[in-house]
Protein backbone atom coordinates (compact mmCIF):
# COMPACT_ATOMS: atom_id res chain seq x y z
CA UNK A 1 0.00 0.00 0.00
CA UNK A 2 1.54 3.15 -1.16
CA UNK A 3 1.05 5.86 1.68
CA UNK A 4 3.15 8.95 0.11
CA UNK A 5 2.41 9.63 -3.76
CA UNK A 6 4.22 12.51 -5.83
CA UNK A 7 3.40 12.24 -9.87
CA UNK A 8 5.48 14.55 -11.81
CA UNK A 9 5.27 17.46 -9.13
CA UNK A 10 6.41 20.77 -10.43
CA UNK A 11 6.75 23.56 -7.38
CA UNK A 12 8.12 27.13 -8.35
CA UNK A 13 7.93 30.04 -6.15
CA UNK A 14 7.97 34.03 -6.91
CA UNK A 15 11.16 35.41 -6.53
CA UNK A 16 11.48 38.94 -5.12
CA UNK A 17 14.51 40.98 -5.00
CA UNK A 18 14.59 42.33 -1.00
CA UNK A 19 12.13 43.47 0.68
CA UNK A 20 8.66 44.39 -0.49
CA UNK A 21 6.18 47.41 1.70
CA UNK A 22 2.73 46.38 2.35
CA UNK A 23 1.66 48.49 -0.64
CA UNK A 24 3.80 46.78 -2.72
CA UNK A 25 2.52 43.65 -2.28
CA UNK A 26 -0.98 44.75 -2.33
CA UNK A 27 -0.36 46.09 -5.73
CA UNK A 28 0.94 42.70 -7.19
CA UNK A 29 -2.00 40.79 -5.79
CA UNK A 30 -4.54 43.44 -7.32
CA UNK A 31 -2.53 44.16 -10.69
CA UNK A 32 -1.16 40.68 -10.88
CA UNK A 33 2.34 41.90 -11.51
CA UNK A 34 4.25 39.83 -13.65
CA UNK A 35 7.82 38.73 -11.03
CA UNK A 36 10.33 36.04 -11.68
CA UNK A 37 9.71 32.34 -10.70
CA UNK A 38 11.85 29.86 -9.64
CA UNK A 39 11.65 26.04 -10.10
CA UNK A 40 12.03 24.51 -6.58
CA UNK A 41 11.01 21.17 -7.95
CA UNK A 42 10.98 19.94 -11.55
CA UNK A 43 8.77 17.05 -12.17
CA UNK A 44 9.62 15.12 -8.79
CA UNK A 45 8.05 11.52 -9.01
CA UNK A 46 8.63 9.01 -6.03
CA UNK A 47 6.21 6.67 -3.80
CA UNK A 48 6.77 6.22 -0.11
CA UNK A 49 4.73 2.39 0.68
CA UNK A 50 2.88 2.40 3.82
CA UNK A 51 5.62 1.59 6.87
CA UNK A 52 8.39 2.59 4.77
CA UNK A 53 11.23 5.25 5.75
CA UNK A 54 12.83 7.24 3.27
CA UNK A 55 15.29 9.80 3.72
CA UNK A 56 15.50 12.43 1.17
CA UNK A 57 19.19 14.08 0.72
CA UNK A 58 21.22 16.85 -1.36
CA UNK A 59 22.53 20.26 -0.70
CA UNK A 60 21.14 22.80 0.41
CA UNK A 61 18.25 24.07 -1.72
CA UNK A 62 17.50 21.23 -3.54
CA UNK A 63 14.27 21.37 -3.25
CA UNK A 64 13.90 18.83 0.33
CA UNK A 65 11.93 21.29 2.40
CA UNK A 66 9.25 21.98 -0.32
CA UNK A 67 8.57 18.35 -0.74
CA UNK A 68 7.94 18.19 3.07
CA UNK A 69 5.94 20.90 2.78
CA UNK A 70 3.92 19.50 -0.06
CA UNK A 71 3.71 16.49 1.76
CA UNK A 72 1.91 18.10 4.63
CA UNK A 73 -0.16 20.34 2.69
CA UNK A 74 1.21 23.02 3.77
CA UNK A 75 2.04 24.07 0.15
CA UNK A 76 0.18 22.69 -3.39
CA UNK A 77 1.81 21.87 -6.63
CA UNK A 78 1.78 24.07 -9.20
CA UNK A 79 1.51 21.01 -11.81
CA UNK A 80 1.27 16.68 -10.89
CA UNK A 81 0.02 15.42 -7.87
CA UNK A 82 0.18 14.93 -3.95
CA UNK A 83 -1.21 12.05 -2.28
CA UNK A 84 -0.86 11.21 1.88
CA UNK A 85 -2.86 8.62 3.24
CA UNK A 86 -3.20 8.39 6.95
CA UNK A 87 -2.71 11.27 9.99
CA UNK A 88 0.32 13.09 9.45
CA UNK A 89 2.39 14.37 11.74
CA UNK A 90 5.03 17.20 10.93
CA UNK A 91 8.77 18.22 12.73
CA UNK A 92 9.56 21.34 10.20
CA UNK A 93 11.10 24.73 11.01
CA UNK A 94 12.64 24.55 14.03
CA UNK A 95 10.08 26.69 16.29
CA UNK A 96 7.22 27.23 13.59
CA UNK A 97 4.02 27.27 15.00
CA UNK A 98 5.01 28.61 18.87
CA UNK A 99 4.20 31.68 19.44
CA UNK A 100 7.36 32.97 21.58
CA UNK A 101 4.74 35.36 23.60
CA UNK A 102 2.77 32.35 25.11
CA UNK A 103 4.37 29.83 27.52
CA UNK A 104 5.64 26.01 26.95
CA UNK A 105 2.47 24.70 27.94
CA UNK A 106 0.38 27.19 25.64
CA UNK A 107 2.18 26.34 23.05
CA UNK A 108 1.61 22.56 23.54
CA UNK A 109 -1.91 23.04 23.90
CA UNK A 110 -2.17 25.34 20.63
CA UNK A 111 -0.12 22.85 18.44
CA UNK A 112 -1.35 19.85 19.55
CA UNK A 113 -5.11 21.50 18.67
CA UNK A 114 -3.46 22.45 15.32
CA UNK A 115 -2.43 19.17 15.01
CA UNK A 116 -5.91 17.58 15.24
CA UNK A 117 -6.16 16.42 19.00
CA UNK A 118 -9.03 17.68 20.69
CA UNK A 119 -9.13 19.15 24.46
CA UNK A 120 -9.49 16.54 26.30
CA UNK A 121 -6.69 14.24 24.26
CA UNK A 122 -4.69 17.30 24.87
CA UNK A 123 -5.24 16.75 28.80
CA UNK A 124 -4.64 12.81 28.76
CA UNK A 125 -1.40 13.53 26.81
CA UNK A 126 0.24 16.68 28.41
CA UNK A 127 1.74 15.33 31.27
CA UNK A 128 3.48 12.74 29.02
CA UNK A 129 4.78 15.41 26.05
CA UNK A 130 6.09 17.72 28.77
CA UNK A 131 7.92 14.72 30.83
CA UNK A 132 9.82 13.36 27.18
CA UNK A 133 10.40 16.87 26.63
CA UNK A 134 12.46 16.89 30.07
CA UNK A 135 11.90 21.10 30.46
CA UNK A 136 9.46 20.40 33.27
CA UNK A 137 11.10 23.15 35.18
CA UNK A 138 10.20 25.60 32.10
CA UNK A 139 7.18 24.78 30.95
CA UNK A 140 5.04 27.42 32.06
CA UNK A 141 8.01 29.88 31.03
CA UNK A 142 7.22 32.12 27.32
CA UNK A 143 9.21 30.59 24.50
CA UNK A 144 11.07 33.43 23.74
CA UNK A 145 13.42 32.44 26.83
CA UNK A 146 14.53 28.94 25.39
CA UNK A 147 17.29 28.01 24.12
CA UNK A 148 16.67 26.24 20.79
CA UNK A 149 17.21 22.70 21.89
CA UNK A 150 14.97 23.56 24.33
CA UNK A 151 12.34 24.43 21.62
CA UNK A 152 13.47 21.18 19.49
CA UNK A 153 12.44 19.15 22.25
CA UNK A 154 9.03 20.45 22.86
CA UNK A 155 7.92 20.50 19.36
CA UNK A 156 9.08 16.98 18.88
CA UNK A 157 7.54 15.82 21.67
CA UNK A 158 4.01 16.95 20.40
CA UNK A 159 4.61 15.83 16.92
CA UNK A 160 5.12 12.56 18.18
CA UNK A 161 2.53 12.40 20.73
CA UNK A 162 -0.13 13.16 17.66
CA UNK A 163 0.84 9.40 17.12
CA UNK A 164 0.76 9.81 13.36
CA UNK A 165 0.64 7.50 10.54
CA UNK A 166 2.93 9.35 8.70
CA UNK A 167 5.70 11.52 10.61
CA UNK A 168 7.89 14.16 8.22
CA UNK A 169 10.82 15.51 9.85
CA UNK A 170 13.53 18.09 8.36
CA UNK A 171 16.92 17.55 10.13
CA UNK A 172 15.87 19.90 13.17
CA UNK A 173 16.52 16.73 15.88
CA UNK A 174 19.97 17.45 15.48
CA UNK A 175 19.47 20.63 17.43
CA UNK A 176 19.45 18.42 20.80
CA UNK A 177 21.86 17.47 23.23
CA UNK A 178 22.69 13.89 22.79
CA UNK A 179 20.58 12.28 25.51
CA UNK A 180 17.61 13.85 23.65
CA UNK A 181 19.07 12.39 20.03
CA UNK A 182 19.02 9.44 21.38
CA UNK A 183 15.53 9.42 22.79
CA UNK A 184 14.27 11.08 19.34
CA UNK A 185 16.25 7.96 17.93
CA UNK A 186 14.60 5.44 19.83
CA UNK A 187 10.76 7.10 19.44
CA UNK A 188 11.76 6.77 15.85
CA UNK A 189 12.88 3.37 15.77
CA UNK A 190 9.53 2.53 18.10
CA UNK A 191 6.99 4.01 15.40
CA UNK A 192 8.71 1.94 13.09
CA UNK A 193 8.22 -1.00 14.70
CA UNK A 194 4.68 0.13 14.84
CA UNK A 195 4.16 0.61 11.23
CA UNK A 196 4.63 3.79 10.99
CA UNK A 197 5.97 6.02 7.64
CA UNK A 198 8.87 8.06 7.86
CA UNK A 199 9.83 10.82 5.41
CA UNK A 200 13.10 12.34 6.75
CA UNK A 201 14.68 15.41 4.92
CA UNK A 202 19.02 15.48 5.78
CA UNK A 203 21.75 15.73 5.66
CA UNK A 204 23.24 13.35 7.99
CA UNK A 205 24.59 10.12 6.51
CA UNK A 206 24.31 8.30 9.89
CA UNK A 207 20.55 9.19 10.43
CA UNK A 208 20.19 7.81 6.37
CA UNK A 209 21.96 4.69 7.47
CA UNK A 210 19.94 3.90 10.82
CA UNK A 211 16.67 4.71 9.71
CA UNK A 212 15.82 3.96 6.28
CA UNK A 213 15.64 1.52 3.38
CA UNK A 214 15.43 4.01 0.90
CA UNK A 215 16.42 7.51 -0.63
CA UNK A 216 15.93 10.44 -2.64
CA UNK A 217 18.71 12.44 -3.97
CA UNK A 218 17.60 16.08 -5.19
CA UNK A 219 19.69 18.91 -6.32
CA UNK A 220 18.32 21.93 -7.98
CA UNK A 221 14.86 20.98 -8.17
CA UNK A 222 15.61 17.18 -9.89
CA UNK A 223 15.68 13.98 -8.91
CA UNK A 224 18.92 12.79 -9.41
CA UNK A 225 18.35 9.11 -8.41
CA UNK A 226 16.30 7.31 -5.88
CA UNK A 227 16.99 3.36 -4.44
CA UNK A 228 18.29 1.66 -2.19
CA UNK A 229 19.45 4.04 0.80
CA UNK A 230 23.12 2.46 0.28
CA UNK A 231 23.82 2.93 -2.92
CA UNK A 232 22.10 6.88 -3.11
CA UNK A 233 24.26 7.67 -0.11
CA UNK A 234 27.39 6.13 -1.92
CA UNK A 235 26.37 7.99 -5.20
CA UNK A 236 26.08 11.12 -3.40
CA UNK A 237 28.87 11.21 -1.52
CA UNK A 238 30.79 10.43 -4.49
CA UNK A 239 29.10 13.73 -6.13
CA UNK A 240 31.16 15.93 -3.36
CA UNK A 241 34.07 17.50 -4.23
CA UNK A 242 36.74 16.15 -1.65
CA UNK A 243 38.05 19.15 0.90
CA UNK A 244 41.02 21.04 0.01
């Protein structure tokens, strides 16, 4: 069963030189001003089958964070198709969503309603985000005092507690100290075991390597191969110029 579908996705975005004034970009949306567009992905095709975990590598604006994106629905393509079946459960941007005004535990409640769990699953599963958070002491602290691990952990603790069917993650774990890694390690390995599907966005070879069977190699908006996790990894790495 195929739980992640992408058929010959094209994604471009406007490109603006600098900074644009409120008028400005009032003016575009009324007179439809014509602005450069960039490709971020160029008829991307890949499936994902249900309890599957791929990784998806390349440098850095290859397109990885606007297939997550797509693959959340956070952003539509402009030509193909998206298909997720099953809850889904996102770890993007490290901080998006928390409002840095509101404390650690408004924040929790706020995402996890965002993230589909209603009040009273919010109240059966707080004490047990904040304790795998481990920032106990802070949670009723605003966000704009943490530290960004400290963020990291609270955010992946209430992705994870959604207990999705399909969890997409962009290389923000690595944020942590390592007692954390290796508790966002093991919560990984555990929905795994349960069936779960993975879509991880890196860079790190080692996270490719523990976690999944399979990857997708991007640069520039194309797919330069997908397969076995292995062999991309060892076609990639043999794509980057050795250091001086």
């Amino acid at each position: 069963m195929i739980a992640i579908r992408f058929d010959h996705v094209t994604k471009s975005f406007s490109h603006h030189a600098g900074q644009m004034l409120l008028r400005d970009r009032l003016r575009d949306l009324v007179r439809r001003t014509h602005r450069t567009r960039f490709e971020a992905l160029k008829n991307v095709s890949f499936e994902v089958e249900t309890g599957e975990s791929v990784a998806i590598i390349g440098p850095n604006g290859s397109g990885k964070s606007t297939i997550l994106n797509l693959a959340t629905g956070l952003a539509r393509p402009d030509v193909g198709s998206v298909r997720v079946d099953g809850k889904v459960s996102a770890l993007l941007e490290l901080g998006a969503g928390f409002h840095p005004d509101l404390t650690g535990a408004e924040n929790v409640r706020v995402n996890a309603a965002l993230m589909g769990l209603s009040r009273a699953q919010t109240r059966q599963r707080f004490e047990g985000i904040v304790d795998f958070s481990g920032i106990g002491d802070f949670i009723d602290e605003p966000m704009r005092t943490y530290s960004s691990g400290m963020t990291m952990r609270l955010a992946f603790s209430v992705a994870v507690s959604v207990d999705p069917d399909v969890l997409v993650v962009d290389e923000v774990i690595g944020v942590g100290d390592q007692a954390f890694y290796a508790q966002c390690v093991e919560k990984m390995r555990s929905f795994q075991r349960a069936g779960k599907t993975i879509l991880l966005a890196t860079h790190s070879v080692e996270l490719v390597t523990k976690f999944c069977q399979r990857a997708l190699w991007l640069d520039h908006g194309n797919v330069v191969a997908q397969g076995l996790a292995r062999e991309v990894i060892a076609a990639y790495k043999g794509s980057v110029p050795a250091s001086p």
